[in-house]
C-alpha atoms as a PDB file:
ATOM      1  CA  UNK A   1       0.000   0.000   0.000  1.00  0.00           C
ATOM      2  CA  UNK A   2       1.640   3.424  -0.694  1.00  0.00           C
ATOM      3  CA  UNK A   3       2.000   5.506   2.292  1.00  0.00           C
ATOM      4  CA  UNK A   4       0.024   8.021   3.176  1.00  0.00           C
ATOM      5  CA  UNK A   5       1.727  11.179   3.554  1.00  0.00           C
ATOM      6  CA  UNK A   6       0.709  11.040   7.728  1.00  0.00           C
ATOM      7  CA  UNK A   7       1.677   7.849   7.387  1.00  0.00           C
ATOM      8  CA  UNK A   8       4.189   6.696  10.395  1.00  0.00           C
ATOM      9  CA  UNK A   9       6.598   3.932   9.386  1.00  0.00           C
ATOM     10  CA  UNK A  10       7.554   1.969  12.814  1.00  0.00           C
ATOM     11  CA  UNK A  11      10.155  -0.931  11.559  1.00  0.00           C
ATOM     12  CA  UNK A  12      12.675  -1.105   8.678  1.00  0.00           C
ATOM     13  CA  UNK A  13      13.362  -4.775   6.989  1.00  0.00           C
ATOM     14  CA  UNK A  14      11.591  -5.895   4.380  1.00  0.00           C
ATOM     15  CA  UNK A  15       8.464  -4.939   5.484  1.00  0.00           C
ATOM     16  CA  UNK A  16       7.624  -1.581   7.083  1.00  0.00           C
ATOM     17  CA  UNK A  17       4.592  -1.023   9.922  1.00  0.00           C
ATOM     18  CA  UNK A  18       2.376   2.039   9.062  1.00  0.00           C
ATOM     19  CA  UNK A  19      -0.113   3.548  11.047  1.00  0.00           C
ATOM     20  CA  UNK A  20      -2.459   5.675   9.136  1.00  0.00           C
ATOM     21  CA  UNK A  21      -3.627   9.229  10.991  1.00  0.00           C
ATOM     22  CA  UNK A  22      -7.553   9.279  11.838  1.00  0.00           C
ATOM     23  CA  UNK A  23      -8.540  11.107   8.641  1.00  0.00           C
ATOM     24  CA  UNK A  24      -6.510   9.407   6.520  1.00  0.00           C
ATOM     25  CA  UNK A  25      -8.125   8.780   2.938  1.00  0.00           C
ATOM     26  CA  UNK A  26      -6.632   5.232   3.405  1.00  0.00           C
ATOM     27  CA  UNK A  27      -7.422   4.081   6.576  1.00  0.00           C
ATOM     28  CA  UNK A  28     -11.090   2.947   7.771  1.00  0.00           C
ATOM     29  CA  UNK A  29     -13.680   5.052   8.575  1.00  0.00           C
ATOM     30  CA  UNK A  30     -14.252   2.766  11.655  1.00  0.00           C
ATOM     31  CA  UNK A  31     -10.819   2.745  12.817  1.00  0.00           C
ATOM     32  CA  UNK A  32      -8.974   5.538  14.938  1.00  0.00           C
ATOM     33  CA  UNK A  33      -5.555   4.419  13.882  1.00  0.00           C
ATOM     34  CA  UNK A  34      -5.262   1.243  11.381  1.00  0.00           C
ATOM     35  CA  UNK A  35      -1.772  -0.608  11.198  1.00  0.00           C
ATOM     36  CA  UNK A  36      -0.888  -1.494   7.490  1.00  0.00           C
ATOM     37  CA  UNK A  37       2.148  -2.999   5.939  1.00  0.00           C
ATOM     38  CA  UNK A  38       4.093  -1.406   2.755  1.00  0.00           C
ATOM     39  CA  UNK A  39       7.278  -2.216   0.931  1.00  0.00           C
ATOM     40  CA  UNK A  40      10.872  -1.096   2.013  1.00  0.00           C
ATOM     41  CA  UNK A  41      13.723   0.097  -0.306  1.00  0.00           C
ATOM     42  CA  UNK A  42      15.031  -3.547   0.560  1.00  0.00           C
ATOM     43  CA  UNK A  43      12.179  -5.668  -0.192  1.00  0.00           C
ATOM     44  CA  UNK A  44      11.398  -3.465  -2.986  1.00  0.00           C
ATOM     45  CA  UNK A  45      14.534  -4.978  -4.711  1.00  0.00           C
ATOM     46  CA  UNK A  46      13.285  -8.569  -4.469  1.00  0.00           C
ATOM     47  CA  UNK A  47      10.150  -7.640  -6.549  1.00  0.00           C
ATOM     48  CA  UNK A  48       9.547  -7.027 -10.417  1.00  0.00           C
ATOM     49  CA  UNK A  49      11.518  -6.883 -13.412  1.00  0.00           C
ATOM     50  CA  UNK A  50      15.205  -7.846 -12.639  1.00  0.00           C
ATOM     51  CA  UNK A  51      14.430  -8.258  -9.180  1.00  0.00           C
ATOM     52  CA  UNK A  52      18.110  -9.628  -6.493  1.00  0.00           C
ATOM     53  CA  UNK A  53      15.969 -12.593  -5.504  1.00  0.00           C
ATOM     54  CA  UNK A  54      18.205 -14.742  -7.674  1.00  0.00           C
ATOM     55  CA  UNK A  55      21.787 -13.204  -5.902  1.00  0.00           C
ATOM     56  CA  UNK A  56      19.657 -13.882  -2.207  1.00  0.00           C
ATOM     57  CA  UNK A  57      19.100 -17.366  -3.002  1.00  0.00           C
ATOM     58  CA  UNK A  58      22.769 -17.288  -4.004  1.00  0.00           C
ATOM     59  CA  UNK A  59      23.876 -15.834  -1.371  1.00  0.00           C
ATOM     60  CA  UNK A  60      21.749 -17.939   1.674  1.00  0.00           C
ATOM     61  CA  UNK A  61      22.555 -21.235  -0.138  1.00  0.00           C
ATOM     62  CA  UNK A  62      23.706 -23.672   2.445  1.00  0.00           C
ATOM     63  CA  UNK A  63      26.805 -23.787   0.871  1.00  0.00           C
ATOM     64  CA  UNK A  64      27.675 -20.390   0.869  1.00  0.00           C
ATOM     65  CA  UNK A  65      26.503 -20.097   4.766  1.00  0.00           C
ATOM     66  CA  UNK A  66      27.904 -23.413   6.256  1.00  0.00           C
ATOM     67  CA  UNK A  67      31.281 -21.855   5.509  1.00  0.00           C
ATOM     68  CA  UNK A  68      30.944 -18.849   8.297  1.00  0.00           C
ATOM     69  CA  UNK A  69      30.061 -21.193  10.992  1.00  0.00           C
ATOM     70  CA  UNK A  70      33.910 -22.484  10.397  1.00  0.00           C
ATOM     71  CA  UNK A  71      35.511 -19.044  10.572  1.00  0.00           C
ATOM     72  CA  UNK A  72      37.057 -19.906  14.156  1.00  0.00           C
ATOM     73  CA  UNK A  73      38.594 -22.619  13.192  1.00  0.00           C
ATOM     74  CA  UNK A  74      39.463 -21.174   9.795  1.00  0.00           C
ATOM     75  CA  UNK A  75      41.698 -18.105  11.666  1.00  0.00           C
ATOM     76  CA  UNK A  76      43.452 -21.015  13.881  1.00  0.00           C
ATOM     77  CA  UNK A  77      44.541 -22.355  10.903  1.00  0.00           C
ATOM     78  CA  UNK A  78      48.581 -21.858   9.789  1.00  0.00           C
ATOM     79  CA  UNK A  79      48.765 -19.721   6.693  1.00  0.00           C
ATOM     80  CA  UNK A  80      49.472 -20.213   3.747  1.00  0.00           C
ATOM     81  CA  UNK A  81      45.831 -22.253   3.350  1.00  0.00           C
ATOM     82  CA  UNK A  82      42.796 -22.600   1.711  1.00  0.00           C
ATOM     83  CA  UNK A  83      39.977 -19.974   2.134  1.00  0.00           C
ATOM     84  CA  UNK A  84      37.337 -20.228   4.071  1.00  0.00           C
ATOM     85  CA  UNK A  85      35.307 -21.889   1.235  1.00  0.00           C
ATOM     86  CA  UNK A  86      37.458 -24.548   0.390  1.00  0.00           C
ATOM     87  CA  UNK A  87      38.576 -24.723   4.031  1.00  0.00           C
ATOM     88  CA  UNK A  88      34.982 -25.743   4.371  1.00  0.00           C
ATOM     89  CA  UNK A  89      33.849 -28.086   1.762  1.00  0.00           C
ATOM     90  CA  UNK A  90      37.440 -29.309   0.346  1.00  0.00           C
ATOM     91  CA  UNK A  91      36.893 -27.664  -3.142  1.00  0.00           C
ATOM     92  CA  UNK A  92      36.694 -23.956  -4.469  1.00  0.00           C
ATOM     93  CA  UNK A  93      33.560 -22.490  -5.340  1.00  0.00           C
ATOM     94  CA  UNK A  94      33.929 -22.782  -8.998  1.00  0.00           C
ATOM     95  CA  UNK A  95      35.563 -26.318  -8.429  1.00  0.00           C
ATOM     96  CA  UNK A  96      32.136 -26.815  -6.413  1.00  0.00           C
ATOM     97  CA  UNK A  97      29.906 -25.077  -8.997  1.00  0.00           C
ATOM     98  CA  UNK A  98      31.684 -27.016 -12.292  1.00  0.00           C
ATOM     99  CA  UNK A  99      30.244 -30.831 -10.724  1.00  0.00           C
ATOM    100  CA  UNK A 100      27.353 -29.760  -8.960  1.00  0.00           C
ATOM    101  CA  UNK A 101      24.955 -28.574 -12.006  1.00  0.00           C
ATOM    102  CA  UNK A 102      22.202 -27.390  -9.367  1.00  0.00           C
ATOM    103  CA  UNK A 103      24.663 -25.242  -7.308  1.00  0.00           C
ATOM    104  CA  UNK A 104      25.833 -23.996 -11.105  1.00  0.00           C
ATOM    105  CA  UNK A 105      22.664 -22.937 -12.094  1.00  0.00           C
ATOM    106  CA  UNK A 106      22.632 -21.000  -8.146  1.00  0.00           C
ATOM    107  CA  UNK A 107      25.419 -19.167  -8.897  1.00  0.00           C
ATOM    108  CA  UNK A 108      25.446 -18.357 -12.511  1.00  0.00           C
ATOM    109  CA  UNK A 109      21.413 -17.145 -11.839  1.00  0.00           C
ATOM    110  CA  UNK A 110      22.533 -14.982  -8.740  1.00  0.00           C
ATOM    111  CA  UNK A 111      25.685 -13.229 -10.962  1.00  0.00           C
ATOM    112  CA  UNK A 112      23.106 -12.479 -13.610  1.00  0.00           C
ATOM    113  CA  UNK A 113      20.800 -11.177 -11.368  1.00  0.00           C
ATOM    114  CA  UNK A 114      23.288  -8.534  -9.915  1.00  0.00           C
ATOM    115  CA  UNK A 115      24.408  -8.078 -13.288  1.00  0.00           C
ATOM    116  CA  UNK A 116      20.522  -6.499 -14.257  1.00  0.00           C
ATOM    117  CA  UNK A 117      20.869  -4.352 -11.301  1.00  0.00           C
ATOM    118  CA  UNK A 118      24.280  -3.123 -11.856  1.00  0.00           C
ATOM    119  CA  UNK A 119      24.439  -2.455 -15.708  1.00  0.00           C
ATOM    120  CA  UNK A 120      21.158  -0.839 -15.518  1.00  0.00           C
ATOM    121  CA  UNK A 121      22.662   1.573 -13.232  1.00  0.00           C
ATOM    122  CA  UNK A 122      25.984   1.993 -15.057  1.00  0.00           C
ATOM    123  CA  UNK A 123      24.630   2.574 -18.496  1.00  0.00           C
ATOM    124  CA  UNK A 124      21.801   5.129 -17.502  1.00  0.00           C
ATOM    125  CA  UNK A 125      24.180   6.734 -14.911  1.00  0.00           C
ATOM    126  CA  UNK A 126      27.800   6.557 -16.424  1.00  0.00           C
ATOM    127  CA  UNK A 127      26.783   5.916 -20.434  1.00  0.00           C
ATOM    128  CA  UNK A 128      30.017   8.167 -21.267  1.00  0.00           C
ATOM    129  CA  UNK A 129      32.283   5.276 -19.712  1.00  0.00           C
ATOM    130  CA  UNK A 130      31.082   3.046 -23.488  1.00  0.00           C
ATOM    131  CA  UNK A 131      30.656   5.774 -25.871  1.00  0.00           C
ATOM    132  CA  UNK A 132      33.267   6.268 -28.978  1.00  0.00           C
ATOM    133  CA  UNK A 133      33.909   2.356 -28.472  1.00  0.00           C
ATOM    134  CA  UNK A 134      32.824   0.182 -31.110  1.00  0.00           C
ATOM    135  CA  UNK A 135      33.501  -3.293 -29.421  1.00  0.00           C
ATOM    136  CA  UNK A 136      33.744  -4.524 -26.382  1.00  0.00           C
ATOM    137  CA  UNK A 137      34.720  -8.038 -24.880  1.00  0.00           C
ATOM    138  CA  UNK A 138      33.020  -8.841 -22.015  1.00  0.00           C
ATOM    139  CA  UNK A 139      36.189 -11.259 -19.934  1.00  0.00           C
ATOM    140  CA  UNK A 140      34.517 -13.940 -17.864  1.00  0.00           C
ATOM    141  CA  UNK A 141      31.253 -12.564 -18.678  1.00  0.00           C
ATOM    142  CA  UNK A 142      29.143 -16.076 -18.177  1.00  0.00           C
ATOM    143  CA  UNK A 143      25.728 -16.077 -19.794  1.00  0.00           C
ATOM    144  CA  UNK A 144      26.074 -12.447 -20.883  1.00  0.00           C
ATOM    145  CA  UNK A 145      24.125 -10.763 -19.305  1.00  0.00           C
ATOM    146  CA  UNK A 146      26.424  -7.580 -18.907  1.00  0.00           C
ATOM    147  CA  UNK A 147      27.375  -7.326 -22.215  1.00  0.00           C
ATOM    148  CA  UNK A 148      23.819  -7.449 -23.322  1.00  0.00           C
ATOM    149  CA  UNK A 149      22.686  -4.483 -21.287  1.00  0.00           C
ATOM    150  CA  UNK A 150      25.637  -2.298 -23.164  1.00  0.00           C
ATOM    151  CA  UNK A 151      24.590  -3.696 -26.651  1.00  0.00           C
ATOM    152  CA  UNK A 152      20.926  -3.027 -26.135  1.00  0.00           C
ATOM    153  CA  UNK A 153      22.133   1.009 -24.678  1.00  0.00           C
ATOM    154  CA  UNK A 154      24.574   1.327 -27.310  1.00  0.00           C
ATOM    155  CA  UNK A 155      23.578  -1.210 -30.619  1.00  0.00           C
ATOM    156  CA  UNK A 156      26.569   0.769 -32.392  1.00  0.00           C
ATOM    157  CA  UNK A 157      28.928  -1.705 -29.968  1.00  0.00           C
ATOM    158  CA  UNK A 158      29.818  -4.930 -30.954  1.00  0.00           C
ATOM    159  CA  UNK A 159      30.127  -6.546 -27.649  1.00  0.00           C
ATOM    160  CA  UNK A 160      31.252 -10.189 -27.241  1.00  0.00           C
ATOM    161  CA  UNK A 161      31.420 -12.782 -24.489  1.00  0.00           C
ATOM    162  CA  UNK A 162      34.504 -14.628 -23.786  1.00  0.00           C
ATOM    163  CA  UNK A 163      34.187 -17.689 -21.002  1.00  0.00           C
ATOM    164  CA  UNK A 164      35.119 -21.133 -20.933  1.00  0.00           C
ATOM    165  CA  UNK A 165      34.091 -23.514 -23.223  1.00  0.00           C
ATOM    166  CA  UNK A 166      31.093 -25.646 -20.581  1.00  0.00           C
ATOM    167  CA  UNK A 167      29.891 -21.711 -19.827  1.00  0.00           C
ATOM    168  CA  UNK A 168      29.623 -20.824 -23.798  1.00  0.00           C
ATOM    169  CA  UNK A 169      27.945 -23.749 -24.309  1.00  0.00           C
ATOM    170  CA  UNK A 170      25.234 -22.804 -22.112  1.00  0.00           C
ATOM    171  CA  UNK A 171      25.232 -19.327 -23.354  1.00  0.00           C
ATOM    172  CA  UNK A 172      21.661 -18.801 -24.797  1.00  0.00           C
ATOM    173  CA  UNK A 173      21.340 -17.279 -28.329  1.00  0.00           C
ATOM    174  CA  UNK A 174      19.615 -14.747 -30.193  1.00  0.00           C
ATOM    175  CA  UNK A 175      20.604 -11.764 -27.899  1.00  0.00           C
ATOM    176  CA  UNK A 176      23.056  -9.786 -30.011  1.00  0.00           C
ATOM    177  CA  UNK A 177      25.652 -11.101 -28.339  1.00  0.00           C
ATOM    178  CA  UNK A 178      28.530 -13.230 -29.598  1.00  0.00           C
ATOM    179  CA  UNK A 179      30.389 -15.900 -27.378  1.00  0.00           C
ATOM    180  CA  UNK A 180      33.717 -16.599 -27.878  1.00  0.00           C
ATOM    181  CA  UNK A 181      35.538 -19.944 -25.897  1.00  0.00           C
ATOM    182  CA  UNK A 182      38.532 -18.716 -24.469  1.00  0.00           C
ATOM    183  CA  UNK A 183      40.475 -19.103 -21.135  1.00  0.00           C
ATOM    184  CA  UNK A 184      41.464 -15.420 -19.637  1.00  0.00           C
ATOM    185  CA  UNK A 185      44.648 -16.836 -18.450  1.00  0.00           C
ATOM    186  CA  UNK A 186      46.326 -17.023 -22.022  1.00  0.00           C
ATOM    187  CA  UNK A 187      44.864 -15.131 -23.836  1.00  0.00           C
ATOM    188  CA  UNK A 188      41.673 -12.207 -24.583  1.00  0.00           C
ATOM    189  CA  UNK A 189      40.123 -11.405 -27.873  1.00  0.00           C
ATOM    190  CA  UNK A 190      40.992  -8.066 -29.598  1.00  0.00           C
ATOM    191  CA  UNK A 191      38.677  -5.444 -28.764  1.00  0.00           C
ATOM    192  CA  UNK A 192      38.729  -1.483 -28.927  1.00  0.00           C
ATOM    193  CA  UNK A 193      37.402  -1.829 -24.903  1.00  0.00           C
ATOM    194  CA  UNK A 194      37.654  -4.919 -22.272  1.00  0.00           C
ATOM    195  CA  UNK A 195      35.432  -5.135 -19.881  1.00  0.00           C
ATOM    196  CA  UNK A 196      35.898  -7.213 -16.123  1.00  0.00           C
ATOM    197  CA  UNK A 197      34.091  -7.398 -12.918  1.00  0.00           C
ATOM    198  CA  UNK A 198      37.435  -8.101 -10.818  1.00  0.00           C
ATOM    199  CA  UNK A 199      39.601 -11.096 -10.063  1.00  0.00           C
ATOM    200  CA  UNK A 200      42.050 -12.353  -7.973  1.00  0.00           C
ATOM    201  CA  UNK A 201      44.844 -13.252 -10.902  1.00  0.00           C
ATOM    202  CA  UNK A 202      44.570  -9.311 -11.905  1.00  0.00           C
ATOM    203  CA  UNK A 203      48.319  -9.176 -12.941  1.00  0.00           C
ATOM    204  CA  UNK A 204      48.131 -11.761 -15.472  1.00  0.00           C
ATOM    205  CA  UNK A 205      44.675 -11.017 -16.844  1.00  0.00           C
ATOM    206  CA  UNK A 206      45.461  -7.155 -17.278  1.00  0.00           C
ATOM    207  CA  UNK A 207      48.659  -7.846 -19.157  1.00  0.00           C
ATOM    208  CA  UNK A 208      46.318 -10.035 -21.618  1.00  0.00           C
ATOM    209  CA  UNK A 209      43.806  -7.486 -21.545  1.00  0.00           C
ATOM    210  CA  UNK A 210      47.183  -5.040 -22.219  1.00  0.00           C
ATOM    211  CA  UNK A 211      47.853  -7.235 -25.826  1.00  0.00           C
ATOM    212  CA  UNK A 212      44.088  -7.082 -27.040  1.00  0.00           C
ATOM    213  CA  UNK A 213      44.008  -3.085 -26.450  1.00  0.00           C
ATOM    214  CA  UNK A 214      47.688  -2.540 -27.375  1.00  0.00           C
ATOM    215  CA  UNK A 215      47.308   1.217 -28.371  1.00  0.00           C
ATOM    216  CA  UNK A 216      45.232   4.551 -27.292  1.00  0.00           C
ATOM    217  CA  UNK A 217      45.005   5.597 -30.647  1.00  0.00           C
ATOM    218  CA  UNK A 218      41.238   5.029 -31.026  1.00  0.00           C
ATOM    219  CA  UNK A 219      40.176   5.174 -27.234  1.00  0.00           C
ATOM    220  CA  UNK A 220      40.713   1.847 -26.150  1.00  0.00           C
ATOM    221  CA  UNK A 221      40.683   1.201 -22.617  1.00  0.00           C
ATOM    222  CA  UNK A 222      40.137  -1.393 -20.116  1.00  0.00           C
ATOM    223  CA  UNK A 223      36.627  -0.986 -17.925  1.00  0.00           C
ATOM    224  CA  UNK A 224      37.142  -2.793 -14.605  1.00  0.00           C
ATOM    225  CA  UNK A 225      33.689  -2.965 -12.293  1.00  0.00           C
ATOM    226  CA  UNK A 226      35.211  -3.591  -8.881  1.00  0.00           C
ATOM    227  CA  UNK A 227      35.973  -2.075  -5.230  1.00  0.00           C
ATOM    228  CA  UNK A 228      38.159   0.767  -4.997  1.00  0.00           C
ATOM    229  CA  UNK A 229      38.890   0.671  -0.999  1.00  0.00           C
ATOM    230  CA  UNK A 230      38.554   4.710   0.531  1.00  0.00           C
ATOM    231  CA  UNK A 231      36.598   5.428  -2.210  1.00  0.00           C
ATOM    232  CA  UNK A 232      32.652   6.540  -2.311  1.00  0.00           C
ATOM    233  CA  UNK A 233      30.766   7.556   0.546  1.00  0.00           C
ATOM    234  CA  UNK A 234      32.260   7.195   4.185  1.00  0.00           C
ATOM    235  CA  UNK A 235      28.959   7.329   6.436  1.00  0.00           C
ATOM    236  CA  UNK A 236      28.506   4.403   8.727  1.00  0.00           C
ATOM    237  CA  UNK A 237      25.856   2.454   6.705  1.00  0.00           C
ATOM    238  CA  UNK A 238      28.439   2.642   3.793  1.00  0.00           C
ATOM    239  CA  UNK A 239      31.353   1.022   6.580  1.00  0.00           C
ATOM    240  CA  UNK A 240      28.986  -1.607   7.222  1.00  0.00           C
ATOM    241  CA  UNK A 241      28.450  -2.454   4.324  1.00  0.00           C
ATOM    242  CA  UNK A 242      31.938  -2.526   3.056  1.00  0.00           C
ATOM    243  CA  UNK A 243      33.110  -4.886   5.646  1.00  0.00           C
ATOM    244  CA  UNK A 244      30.138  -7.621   4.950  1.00  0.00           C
ATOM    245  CA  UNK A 245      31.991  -7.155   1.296  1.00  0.00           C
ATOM    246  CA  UNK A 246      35.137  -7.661   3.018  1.00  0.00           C
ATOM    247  CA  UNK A 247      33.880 -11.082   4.737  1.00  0.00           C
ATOM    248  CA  UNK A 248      32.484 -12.398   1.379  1.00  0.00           C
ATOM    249  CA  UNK A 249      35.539 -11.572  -0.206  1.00  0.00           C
ATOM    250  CA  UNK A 250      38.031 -13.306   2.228  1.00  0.00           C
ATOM    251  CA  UNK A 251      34.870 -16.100   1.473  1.00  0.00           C
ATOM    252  CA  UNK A 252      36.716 -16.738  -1.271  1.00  0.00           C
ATOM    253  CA  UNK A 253      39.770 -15.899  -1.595  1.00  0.00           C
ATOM    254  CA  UNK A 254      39.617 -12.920  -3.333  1.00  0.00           C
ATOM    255  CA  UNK A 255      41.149  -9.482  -2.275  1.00  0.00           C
ATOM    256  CA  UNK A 256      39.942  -6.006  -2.179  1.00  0.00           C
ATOM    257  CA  UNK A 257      42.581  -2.455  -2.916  1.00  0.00           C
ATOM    258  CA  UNK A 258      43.384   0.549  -2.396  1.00  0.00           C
ATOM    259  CA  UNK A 259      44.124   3.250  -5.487  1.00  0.00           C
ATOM    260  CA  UNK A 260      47.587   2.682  -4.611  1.00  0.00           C
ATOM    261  CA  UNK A 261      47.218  -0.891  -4.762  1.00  0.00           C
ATOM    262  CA  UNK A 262      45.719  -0.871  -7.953  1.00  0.00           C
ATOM    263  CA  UNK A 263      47.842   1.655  -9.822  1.00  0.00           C
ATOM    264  CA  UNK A 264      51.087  -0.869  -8.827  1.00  0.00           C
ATOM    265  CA  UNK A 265      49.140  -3.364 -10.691  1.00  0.00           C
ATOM    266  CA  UNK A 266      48.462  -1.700 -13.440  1.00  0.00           C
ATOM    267  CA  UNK A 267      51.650  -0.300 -13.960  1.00  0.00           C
ATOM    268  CA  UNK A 268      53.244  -3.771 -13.442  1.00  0.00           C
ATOM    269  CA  UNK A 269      50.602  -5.456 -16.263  1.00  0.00           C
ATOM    270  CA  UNK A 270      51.713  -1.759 -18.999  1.00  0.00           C
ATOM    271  CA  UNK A 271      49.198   0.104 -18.606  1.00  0.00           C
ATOM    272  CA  UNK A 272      50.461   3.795 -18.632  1.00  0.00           C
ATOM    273  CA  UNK A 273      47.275   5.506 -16.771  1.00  0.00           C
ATOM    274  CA  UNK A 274      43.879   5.217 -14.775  1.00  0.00           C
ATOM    275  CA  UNK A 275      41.035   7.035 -14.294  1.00  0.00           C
ATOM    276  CA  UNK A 276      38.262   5.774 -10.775  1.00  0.00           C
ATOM    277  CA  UNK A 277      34.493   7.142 -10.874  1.00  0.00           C
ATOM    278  CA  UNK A 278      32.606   5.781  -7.717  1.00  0.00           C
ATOM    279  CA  UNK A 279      29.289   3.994  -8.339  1.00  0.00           C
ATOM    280  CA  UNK A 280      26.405   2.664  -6.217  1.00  0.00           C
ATOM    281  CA  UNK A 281      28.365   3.330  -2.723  1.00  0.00           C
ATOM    282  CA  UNK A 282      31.171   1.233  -2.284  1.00  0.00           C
ATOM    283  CA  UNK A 283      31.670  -0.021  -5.837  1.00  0.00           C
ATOM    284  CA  UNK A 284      33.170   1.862  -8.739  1.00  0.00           C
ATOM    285  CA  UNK A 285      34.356   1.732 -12.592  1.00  0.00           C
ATOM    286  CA  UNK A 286      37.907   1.823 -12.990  1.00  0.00           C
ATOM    287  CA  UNK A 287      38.766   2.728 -16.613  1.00  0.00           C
ATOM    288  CA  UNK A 288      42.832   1.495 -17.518  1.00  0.00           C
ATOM    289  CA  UNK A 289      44.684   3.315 -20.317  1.00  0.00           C
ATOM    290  CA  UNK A 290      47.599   1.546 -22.648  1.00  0.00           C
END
């Protein structure tokens, strides 16, 4: 129910507690003060057209919480070791997802779902990031569902999906997309722009990344969606959230940085400059120069 403006909202979550004013248009004529329920900015994401409800069944999957009940006895452990993850189940998480087809379809679902949400913020907020670009390669991109947000905001893109051969097989057609089998380790497709969503191998995949885009000369670039730590907004919600990023991170063996941290790697993969815009609180777009 939309909230009346004397409407009093009592509880956040996923549902908020309203009591409507005597008077109120809304609330029976009966009725002094009537209690009704209405949607929060949360639950409001779990609703409708590219709803997160695929990325929350992701992330509450018993395999992705039995992990943090082993933290304890993950810290007593003698480093160098596995991450919490793998710690837990004997496997990594793609190790896990590549023989277990339901926990596959878990994960790839919840990446495309905060894929929607994502893209359709980047390309309505920060178009400028694809424009003068006329392809784009989409690294590790899965089922696509990045690349085809930027090909449906910018058709004058040729964007292209490269992923391993069992994901491109899976890859479903007609959506203007093409998929191209390909490991990131050796090598990545020419392309006048590469886009990635972070990973832990970063030196390695950036100096590939470095031999598809080898020049400036017509604005190519490398477009990196990932944390920027000290970046964005420094208000406590924004602290809290960054350090339930930080736990899922550790999760799995990944690792966030610092500008610092990431100009040393770009420098060290030949890149020559690097430009950081902040998006949607604690994330941001990184954009790497040859």
């Amino acid at each position: 129910m939309p909230a009346s403006p004397h409407a009093r909202a009592h509880s956040p979550g996923v549902f908020a507690v309203q009591k409507l004013a005597p008077g109120d248009a809304a609330a029976p004529a009966d009725e002094a003060e009537a209690a009704v329920y209405a949607l929060t900015p949360v639950s409001r994401l779990l609703i409708g057209a590219g709803n997160q409800g695929h990325m929350m069944s992701m992330l509450l999957h018993p395999n992705f919480i039995t992990p943090f009940f082993r933290i304890s006895d993950w810290l007593q452990r003698e480093l160098p070791g596995p991450c919490i993850f793998k710690h837990t189940h004997g496997r990594s998480l793609w190790e896990m997802a590549d023989d277990d087809a339901a926990f596959n379809t878990v994960v790839n679902d919840g990446m495309a779902s905060d894929s929607i949400f994502t893209m359709d913020i980047l390309v309505r907020e920060h178009g400028e990031v694809f424009q003068g670009i006329s392809s784009l390669v989409d690294v590790a991109g899965g089922n696509g569902t990045a690349a085809q947000a930027i090909a449906r905001a910018f058709p004058e893109v040729k964007c292209s999906v490269m992923d391993l051969a069992h994901v491109v097989a899976e890859a479903p057609g007609g959506t203007g997309v093409e998929f191209i089998t390909g490991d990131m380790f050796e090598s990545v497709p020419p392309a006048n722009a590469v886009f990635l969503k972070g990973d832990n191998d970063c030196v390695k995949i950036l100096g590939n990344c470095k031999k598809a885009i080898p020049t400036r000369d017509k604005g190519e670039k490398v477009i990196i969606m990932d944390i920027v730590v000290g970046t964005g907004p420094s208000d406590q919600k924004h602290r809290d959230v960054q350090i339930l990023y930080d736990a899922y991170i550790m999760f799995i063996n990944g690792a966030e940085r610092d500008e610092q941290e990431w100009k040393k790697l770009f420098l060290e993969a030949g890149f020559s400059d690097y430009k950081i815009m902040p998006i949607m609180g604690f994330r941001s777009i990184i954009e790497v120069y040859p």
